[in-house]
Protein backbone atom coordinates (compact mmCIF):
# COMPACT_ATOMS: atom_id res chain seq x y z
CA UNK A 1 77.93 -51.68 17.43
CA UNK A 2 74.33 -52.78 17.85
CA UNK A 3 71.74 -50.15 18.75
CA UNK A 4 70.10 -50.48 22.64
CA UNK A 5 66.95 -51.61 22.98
CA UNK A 6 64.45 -49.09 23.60
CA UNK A 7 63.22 -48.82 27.15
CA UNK A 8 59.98 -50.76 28.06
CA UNK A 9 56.93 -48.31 28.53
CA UNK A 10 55.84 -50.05 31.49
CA UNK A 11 59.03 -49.10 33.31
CA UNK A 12 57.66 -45.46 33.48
CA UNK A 13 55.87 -45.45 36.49
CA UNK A 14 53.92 -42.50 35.61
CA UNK A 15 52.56 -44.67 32.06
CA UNK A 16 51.49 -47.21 33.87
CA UNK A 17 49.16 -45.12 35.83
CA UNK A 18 47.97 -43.38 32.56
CA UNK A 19 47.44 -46.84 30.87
CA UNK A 20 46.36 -48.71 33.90
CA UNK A 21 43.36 -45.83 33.84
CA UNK A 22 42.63 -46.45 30.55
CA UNK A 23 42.66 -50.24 30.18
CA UNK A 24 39.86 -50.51 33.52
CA UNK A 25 38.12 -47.62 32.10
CA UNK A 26 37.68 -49.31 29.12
CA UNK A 27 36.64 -52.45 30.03
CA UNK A 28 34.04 -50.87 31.81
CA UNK A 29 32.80 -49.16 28.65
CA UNK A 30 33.02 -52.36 26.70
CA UNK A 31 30.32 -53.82 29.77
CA UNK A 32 28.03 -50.51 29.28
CA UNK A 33 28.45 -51.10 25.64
CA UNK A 34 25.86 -54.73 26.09
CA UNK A 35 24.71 -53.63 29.32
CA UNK A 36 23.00 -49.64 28.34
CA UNK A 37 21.42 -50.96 25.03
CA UNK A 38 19.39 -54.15 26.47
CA UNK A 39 18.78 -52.01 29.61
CA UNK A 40 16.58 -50.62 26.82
CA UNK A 41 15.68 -53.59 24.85
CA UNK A 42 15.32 -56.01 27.12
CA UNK A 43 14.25 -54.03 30.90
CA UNK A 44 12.37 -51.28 28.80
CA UNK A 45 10.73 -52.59 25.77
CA UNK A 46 12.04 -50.01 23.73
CA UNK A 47 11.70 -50.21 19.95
CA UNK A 48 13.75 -49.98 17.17
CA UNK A 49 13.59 -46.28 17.02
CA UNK A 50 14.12 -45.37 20.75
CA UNK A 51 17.37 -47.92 21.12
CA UNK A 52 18.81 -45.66 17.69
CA UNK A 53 17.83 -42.59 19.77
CA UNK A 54 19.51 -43.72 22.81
CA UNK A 55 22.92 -44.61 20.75
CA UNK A 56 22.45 -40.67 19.57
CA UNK A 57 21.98 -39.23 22.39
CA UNK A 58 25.33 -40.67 23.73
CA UNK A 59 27.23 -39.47 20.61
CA UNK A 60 26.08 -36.70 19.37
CA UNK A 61 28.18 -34.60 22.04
CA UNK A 62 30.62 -34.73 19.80
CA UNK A 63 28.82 -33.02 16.83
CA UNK A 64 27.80 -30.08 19.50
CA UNK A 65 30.89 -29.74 21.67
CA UNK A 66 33.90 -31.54 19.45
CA UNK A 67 35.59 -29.05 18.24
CA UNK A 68 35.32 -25.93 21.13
CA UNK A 69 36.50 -29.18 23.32
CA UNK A 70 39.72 -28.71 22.16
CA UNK A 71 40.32 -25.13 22.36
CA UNK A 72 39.01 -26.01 25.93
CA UNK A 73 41.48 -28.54 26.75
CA UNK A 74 44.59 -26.50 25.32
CA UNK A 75 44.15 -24.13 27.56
CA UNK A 76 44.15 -26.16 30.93
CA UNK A 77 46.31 -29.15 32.13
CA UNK A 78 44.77 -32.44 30.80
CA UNK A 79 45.10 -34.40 34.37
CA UNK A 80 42.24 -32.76 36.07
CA UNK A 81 39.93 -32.83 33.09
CA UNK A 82 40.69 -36.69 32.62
CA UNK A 83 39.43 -37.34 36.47
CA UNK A 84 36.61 -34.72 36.57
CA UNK A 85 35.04 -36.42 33.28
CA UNK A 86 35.57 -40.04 35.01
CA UNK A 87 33.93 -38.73 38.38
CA UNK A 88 30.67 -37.41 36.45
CA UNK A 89 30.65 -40.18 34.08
CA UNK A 90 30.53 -42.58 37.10
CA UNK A 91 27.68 -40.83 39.05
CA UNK A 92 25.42 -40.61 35.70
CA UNK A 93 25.78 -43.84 35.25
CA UNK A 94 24.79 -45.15 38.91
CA UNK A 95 21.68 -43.38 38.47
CA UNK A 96 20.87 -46.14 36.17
CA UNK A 97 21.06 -49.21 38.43
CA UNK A 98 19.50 -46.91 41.46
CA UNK A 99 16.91 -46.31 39.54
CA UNK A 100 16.05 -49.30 38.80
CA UNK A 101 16.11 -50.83 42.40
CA UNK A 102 13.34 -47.82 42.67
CA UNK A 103 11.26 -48.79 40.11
CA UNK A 104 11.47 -45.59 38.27
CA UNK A 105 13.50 -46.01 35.58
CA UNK A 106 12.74 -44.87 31.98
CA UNK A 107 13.55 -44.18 29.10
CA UNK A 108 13.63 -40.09 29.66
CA UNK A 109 16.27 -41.01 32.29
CA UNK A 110 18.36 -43.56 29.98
CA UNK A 111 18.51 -40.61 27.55
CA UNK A 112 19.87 -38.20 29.83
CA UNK A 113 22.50 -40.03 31.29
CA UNK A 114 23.64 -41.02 27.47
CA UNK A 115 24.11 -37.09 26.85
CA UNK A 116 26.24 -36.58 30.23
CA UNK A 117 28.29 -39.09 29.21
CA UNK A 118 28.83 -38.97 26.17
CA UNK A 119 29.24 -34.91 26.91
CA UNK A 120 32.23 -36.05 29.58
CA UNK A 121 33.34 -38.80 26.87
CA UNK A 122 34.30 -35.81 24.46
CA UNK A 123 36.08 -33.95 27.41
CA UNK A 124 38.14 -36.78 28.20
CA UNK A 125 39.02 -38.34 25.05
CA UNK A 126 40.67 -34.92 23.54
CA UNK A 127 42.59 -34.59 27.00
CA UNK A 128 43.44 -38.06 27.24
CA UNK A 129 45.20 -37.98 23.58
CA UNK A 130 46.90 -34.94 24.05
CA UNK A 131 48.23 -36.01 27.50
CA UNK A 132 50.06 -38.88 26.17
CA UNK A 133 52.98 -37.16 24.44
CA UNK A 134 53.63 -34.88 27.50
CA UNK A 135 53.91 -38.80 29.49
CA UNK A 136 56.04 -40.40 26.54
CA UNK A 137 57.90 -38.24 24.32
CA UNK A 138 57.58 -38.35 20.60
CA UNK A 139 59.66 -40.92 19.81
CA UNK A 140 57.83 -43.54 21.82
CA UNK A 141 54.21 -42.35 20.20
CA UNK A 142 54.18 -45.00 18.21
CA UNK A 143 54.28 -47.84 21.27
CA UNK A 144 52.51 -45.66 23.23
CA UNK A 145 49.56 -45.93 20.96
CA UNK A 146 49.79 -49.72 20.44
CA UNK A 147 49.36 -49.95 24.24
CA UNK A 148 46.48 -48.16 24.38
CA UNK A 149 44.91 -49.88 21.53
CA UNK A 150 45.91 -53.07 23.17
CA UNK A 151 43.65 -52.41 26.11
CA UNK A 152 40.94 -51.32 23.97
CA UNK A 153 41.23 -54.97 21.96
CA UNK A 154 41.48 -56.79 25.54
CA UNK A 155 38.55 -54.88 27.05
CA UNK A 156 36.83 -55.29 23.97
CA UNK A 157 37.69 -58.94 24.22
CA UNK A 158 36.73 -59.16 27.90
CA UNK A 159 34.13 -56.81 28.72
CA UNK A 160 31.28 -57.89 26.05
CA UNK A 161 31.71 -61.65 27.21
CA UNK A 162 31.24 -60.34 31.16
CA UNK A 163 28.92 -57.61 30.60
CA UNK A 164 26.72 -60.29 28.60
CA UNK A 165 27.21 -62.47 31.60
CA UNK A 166 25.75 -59.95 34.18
CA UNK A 167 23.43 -59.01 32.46
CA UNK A 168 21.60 -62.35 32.12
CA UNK A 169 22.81 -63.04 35.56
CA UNK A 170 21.91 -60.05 37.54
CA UNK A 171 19.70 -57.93 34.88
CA UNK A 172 21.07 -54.96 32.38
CA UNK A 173 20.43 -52.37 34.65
CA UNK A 174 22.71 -53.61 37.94
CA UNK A 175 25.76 -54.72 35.07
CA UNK A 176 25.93 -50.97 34.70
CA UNK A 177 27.21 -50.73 38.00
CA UNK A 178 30.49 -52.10 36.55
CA UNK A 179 31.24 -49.64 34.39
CA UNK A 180 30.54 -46.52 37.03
CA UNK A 181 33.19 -48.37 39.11
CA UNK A 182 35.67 -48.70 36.40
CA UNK A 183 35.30 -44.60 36.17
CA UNK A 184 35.77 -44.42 39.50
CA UNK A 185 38.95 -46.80 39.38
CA UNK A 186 40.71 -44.96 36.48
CA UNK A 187 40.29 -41.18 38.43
CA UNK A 188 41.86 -42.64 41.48
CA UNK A 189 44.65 -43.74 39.12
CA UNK A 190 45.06 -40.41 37.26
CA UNK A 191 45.22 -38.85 40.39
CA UNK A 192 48.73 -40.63 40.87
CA UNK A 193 50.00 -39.12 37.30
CA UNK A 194 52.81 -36.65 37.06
CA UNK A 195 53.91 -35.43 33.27
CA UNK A 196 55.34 -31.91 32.28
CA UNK A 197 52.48 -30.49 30.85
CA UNK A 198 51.95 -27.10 29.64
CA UNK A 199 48.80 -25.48 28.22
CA UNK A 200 49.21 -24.27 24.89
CA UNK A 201 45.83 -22.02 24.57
CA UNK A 202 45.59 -18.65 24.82
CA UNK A 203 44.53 -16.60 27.81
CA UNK A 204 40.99 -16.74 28.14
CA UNK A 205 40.27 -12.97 28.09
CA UNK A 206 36.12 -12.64 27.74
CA UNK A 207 36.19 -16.00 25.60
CA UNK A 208 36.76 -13.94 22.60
CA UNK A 209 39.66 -15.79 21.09
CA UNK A 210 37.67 -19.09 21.20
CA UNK A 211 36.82 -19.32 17.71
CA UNK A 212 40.04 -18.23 15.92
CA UNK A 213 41.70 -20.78 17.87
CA UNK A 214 39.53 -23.55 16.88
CA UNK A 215 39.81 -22.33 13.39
CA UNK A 216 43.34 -22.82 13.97
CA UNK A 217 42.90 -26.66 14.19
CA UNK A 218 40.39 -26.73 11.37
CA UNK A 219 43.35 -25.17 9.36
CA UNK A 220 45.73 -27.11 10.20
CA UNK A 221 44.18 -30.65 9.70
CA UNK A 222 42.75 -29.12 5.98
CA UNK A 223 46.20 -28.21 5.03
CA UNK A 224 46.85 -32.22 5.67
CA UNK A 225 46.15 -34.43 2.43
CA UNK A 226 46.65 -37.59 5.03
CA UNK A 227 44.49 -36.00 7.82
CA UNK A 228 41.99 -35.61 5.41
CA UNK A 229 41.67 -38.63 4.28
CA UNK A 230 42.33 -40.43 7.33
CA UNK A 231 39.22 -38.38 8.56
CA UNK A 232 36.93 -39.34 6.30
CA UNK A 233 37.62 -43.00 6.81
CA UNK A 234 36.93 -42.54 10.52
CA UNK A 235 34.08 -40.62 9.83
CA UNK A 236 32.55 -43.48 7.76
CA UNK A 237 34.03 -46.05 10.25
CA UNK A 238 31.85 -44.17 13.07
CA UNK A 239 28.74 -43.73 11.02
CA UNK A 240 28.99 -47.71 11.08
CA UNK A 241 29.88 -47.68 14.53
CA UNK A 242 26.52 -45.64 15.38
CA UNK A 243 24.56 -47.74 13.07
CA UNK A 244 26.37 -51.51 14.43
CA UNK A 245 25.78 -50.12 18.18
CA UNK A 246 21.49 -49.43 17.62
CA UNK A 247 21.41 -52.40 15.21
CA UNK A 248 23.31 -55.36 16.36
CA UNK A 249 21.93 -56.30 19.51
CA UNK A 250 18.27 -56.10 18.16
CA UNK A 251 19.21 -58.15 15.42
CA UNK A 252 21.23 -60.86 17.54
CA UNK A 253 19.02 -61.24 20.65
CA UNK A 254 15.23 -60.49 19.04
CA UNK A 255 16.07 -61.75 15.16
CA UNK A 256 18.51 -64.66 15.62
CA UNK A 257 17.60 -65.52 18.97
CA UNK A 258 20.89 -65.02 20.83
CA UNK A 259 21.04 -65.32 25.00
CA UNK A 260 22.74 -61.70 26.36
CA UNK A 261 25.53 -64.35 27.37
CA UNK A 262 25.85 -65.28 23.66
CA UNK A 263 25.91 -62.15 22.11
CA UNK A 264 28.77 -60.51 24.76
CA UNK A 265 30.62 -63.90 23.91
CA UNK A 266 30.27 -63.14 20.24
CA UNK A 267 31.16 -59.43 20.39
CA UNK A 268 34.57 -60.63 22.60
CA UNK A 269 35.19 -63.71 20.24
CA UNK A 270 35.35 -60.95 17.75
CA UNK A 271 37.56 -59.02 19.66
CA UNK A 272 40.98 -61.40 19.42
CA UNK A 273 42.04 -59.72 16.64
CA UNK A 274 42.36 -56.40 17.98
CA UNK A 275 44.58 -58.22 20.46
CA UNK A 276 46.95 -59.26 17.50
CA UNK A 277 46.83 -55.84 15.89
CA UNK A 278 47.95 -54.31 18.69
CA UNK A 279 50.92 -56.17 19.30
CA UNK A 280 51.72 -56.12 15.37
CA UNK A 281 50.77 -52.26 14.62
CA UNK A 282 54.17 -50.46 16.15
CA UNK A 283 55.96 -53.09 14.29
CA UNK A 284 54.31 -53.34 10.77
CA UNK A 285 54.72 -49.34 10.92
CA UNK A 286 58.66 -49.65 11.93
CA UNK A 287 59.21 -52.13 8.51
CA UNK A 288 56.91 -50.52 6.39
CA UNK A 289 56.42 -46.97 7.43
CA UNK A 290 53.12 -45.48 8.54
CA UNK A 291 51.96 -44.51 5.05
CA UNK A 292 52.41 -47.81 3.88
CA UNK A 293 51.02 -49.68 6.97
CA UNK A 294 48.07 -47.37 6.60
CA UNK A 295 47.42 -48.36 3.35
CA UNK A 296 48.06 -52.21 3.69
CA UNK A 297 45.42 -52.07 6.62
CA UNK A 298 43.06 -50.35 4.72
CA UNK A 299 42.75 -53.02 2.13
CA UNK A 300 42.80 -56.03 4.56
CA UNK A 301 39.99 -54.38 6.48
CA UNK A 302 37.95 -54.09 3.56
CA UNK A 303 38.32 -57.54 2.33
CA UNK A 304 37.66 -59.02 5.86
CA UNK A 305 34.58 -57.28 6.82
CA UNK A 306 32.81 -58.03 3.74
CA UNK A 307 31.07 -61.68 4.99
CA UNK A 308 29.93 -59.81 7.86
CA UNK A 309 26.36 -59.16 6.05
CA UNK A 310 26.16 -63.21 5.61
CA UNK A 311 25.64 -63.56 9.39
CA UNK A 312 22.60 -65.31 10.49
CA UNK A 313 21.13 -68.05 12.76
CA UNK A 314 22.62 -71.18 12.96
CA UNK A 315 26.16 -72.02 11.63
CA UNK A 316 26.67 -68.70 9.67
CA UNK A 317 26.39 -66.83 13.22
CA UNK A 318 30.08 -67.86 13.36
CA UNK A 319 30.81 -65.28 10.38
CA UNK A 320 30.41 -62.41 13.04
CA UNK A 321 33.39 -63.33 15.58
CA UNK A 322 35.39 -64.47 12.40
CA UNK A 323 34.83 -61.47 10.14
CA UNK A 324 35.45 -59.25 13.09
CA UNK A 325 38.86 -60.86 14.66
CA UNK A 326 40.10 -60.85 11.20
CA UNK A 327 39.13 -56.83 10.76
CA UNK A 328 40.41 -56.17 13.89
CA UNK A 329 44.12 -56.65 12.67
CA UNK A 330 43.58 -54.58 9.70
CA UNK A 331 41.98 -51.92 11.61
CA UNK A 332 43.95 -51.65 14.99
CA UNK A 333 47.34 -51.73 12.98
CA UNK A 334 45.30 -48.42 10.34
CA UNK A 335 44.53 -46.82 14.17
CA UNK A 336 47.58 -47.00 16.07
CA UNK A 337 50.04 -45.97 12.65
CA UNK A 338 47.41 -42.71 12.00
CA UNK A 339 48.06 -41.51 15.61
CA UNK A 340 51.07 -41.56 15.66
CA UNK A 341 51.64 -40.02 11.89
CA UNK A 342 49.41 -36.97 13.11
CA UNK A 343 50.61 -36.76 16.60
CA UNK A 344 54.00 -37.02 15.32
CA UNK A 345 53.86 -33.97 12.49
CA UNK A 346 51.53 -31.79 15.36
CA UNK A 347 53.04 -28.66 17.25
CA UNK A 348 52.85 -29.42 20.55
CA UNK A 349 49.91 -26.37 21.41
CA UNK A 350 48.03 -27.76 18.68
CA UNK A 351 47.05 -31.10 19.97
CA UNK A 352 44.07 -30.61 21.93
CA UNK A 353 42.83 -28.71 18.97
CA UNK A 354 43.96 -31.52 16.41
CA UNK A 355 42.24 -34.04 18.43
CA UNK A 356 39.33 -32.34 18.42
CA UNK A 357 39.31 -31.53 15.13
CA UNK A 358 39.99 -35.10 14.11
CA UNK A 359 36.99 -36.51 16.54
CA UNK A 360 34.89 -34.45 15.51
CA UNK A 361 35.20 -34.99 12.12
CA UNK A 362 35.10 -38.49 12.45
CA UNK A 363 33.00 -39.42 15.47
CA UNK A 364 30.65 -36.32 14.50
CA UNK A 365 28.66 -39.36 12.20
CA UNK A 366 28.10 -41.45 14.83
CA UNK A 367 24.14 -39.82 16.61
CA UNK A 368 23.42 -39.89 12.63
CA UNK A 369 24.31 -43.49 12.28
CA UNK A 370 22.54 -44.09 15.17
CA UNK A 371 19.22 -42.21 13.98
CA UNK A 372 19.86 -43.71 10.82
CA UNK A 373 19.59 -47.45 12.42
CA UNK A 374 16.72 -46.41 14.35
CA UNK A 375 14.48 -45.33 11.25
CA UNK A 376 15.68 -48.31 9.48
CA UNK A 377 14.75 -50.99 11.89
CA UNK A 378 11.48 -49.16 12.29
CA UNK A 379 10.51 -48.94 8.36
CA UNK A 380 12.22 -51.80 7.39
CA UNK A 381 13.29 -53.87 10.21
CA UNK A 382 16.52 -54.67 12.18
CA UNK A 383 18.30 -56.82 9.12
CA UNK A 384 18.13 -54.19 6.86
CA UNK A 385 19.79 -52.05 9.41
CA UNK A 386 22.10 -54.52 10.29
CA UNK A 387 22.96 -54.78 6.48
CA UNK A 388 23.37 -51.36 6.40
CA UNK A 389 25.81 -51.44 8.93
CA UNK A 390 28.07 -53.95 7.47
CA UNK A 391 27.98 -52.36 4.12
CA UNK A 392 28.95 -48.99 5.47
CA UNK A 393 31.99 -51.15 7.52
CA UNK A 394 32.93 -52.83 4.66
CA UNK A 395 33.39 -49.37 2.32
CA UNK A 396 35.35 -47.28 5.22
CA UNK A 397 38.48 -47.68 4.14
CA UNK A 398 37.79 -46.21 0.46
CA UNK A 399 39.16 -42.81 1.04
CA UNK A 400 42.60 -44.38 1.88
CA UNK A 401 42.66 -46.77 -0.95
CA UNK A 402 41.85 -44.39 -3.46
CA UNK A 403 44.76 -42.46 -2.40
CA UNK A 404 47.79 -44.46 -3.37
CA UNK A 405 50.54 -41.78 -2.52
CA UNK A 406 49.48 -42.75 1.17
CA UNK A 407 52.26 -45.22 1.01
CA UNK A 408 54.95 -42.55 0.44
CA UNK A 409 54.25 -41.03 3.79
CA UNK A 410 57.30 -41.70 6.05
């Protein structure tokens, strides 16, 4: 007797809310993603420095509220934190384009609407995790998480390529106004969501059991030989991603010469891959495993971002969308087969705090990387930080391939 076909996600009406959210969402984060950083450049004049301070200021939430986050977010449902962070992150980031119209934009202002939202970007990201098993059930974690990384690789295919577009079309502050309404779009959706949902936190009695249950996560991921190491590659990954976000459009648009409408285009050309990953990730982890996938992804990511360095004017600017479709397997199918492996070996009043634990361990990087790019363009100019960046990219993955017993995780 052959084994039924599992039951497609998108038949649950109350998933395709939760991922409708998240796919407009982040397309409209993959727009702000050109649009915020040549708001600066290009609209503000901003140097080196102050576009590596900007790309700080919208991370480095996560260093000063990522871990009480999830102690936060375990003790209240996740729905209403999901829509209040979307409603503040799309009124911070209308101020932008309003602003502009006024004349009165600055930098002081660009600043503080990177720290709101990158402040509502922590809140949402732990809740939105931990939200998905109560929506699935653990045994569809695994093509739950390939859906959601398959609307990160289309918006990060798309929204580059049209954020690029408005941007040279309508100027970097008014493309921002796309990504405010894709905040707005994905709370009206998560309003529709239903799941059985319980908070797992403690009472809060005087705020006094805060710490001990944050320690609680720390525990539990440091009793984890896999968390561990799959931490420290995403720590490394995101100390690349802060110094690629402050570095790359400098060095495309002032040092190669790219149109905004070229450099989206390249940032989505690059993007294709993630596409593939997606679809291949819940499968390479049902033939292999999830230790094994993880390790087979983290050498093919580290073989295919090492040309990105070589990238330059001319015919070599190709290198960039090649390099980073053909990373984008690697890494999608490493990211969607290490959240399910720690989702999947998590008590269920644990995850807010696991999630937290896990970003900010790995996303905690990210304001240095940024700083890092900053002081780098500034001393040494932008293609030393861009090298920087790629080498960082390229050695991620270490911590996973110096660990071969990775492969023996079920």
């Amino acid at each position: 007797m052959t084994e039924a076909a599992p039951r497609s996600l998108w038949r649950v009406r109350h998933f395709r809310r939760y991922a409708g959210a998240d796919a407009i969402s982040k397309l409209g984060s993959e727009v702000s993603l050109v649009a915020l950083p040549l708001t600066a450049a290009l609209t503000l004049h901003a140097s080196p420095f102050e576009v590596g301070l900007l790309t700080a200021a919208e991370m480095v939430a996560f260093l000063l509220v990522g871990l009480p986050a999830g102690a936060w977010v375990d003790r209240m449902r996740r729905r209403p934190v999901l829509v209040a962070a979307d409603a503040v992150r799309a009124l911070a980031l209308l101020s932008v384009p309003a602003a502009a119209v006024l004349g009165v934009l600055g930098l002081p202002q660009m600043y503080a609407v990177a720290l709101v939202n990158g402040l509502c970007t922590v809140f949402f990201d732990v809740a939105h995790q931990s939200y998905l098993p109560s929506i699935v059930g653990r045994e569809d974690l695994a093509r739950g998480h390939g859906t959601l990384a398959a609307n990160q690789s289309l918006a990060q295919l798309a929204g580059p390529g049209i954020g690029g577009w408005l941007v040279q079309a309508l100027t970097a502050p008014i493309a921002v106004v796309a990504d405010a309404l894709s905040y707005a779009g994905s709370a009206l959706l998560l309003l529709g969501v239903r799941a059985d949902e319980r908070p797992g936190g403690r009472a809060v009695r005087g705020g006094g059991r805060l710490w001990p249950e944050i320690a609680e996560g720390l525990l539990f991921v440091a009793g984890q030989p896999v968390l561990r190491r799959v931490a420290a590659v995403g720590a490394l990954m995101m100390l690349s991603f802060g110094l690629w976000s402050a570095t790359v459009p400098l060095y495309l648009v002032r040092e190669v010469g790219a149109s905004p409408g070229t450099y989206g285009m390249l940032l989505s050309a690059g993007a294709v891959g993630g596409v593939a990953g997606a679809w291949l990730a819940p499968r390479v982890a049902a033939r292999l495993g999830t230790g094994r996938a993880m390790y087979a992804a983290a050498w093919a990511a580290t073989v295919c971002t090492a040309p990105l360095a070589l990238t330059a004017a001319g015919p070599r600017l190709l290198i960039l969308p090649v390099a980073l479709a053909a990373s984008g397997v690697a890494t999608t199918v490493f990211s969607v087969a290490q959240g399910a492996y720690r989702q999947s070996i998590c008590p269920p009043h644990l995850l807010g705090r696991l999630s937290a634990t896990m970003r900010f361990l790995m996303w905690g990087p990210m304001p240095l990387g940024g700083l890092l790019a900053g002081t780098l363009g500034q001393l040494a100019g932008v293609r030393v930080a861009f090298w920087a960046a790629c080498g960082v990219y390229t050695l991620a993955h270490l911590p996973v391939l110096l660990a071969p017993r990775i492969r023996e995780v079920a």
